[in-house]
Protein backbone atom coordinates (compact mmCIF):
# COMPACT_ATOMS: atom_id res chain seq x y z
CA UNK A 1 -59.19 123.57 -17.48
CA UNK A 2 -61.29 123.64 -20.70
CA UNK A 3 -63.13 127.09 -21.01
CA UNK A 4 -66.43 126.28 -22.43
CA UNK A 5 -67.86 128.95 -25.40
CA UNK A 6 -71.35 130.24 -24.11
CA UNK A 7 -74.23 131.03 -26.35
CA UNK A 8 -75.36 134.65 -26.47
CA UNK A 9 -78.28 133.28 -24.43
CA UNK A 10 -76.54 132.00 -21.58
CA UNK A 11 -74.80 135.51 -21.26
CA UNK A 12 -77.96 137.41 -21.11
CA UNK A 13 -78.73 134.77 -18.25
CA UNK A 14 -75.95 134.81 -16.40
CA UNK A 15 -76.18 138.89 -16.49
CA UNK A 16 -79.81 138.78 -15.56
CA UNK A 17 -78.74 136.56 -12.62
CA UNK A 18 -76.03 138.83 -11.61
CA UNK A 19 -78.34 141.77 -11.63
CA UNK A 20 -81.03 140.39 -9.76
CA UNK A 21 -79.06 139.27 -6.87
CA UNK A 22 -79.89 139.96 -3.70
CA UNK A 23 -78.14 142.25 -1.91
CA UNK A 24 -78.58 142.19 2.22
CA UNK A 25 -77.95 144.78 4.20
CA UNK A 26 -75.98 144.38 7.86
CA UNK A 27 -79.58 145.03 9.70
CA UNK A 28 -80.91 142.22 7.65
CA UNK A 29 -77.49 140.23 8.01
CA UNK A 30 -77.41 140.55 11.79
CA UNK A 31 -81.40 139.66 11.96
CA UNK A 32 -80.97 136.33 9.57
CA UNK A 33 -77.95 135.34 12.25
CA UNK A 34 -79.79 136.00 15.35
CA UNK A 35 -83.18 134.18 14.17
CA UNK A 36 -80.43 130.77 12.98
CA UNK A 37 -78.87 131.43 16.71
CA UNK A 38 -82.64 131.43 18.55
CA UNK A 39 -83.09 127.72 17.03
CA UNK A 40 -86.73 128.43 16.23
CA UNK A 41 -86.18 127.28 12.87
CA UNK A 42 -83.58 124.91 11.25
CA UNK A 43 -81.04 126.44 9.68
CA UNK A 44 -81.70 124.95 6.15
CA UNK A 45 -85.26 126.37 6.92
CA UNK A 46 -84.30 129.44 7.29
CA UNK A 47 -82.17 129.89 4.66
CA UNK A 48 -84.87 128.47 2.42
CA UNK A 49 -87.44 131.22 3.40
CA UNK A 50 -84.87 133.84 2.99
CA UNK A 51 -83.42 133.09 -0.51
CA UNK A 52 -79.72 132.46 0.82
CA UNK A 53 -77.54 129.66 0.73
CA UNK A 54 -76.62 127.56 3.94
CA UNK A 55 -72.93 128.00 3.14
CA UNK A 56 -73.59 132.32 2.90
CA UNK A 57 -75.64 131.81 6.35
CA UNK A 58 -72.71 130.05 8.06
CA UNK A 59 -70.79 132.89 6.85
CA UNK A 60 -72.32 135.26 8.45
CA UNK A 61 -72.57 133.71 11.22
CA UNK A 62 -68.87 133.20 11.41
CA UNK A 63 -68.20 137.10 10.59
CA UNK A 64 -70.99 137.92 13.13
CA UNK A 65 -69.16 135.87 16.04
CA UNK A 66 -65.67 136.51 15.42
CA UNK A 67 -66.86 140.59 15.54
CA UNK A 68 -68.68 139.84 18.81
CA UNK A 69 -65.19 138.28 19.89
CA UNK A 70 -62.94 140.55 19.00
CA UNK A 71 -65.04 143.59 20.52
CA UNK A 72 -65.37 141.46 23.87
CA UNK A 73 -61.67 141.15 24.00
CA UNK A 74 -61.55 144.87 23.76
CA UNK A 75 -60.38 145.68 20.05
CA UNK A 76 -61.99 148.42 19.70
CA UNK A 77 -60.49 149.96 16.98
CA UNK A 78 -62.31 151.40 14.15
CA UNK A 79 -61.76 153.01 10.83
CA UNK A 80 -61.88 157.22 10.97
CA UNK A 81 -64.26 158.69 9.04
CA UNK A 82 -63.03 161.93 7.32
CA UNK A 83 -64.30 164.46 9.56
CA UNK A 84 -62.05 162.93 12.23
CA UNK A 85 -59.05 162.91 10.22
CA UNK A 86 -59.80 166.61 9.06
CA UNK A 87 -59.93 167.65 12.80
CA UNK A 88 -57.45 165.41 14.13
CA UNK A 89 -54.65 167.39 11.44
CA UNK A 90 -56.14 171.06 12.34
């Protein structure tokens, strides 16, 4: 593979880019799913009026199901948060 020098101009892009990406939280994750599972909208659509690629939607969805899966199976393990641990070795 031939790396390819960049100008001190496409740096500053590529940084700018990288800064300014968005950044979704789970709410927003788990709302984009649901409104691509309701149909209302096609799914390019969608993705189009929220910024995101289709492949980063399908994603989602993919994380979103297999958690819906494995919780309906009965996994219901979780990580322990701290305060658990702390009271768990007292």
């Amino acid at each position: 593979m031939r790396k390819t020098i960049k100008s001190p101009g496409e740096k500053i892009v590529k940084d700018i880019e990288r800064a300014t990406r968005s950044q979704y939280s789970s709410e927003e994750k788990i709302r984009i799913v649901l409104d691509g599972l309701r149909g209302k909208d096609s799914i390019a659509e969608l993705c189009r009026c929220e910024g995101l690629s289709q492949g980063v939607y399908y994603k989602w969805s993919k994380d979103f199901m297999e958690a819906g899966k494995r919780r309906l199976a009965g996994d219901t393990a979780r990580a322990a948060t701290t305060d658990e641990v702390k009271d768990l070795r007292r």
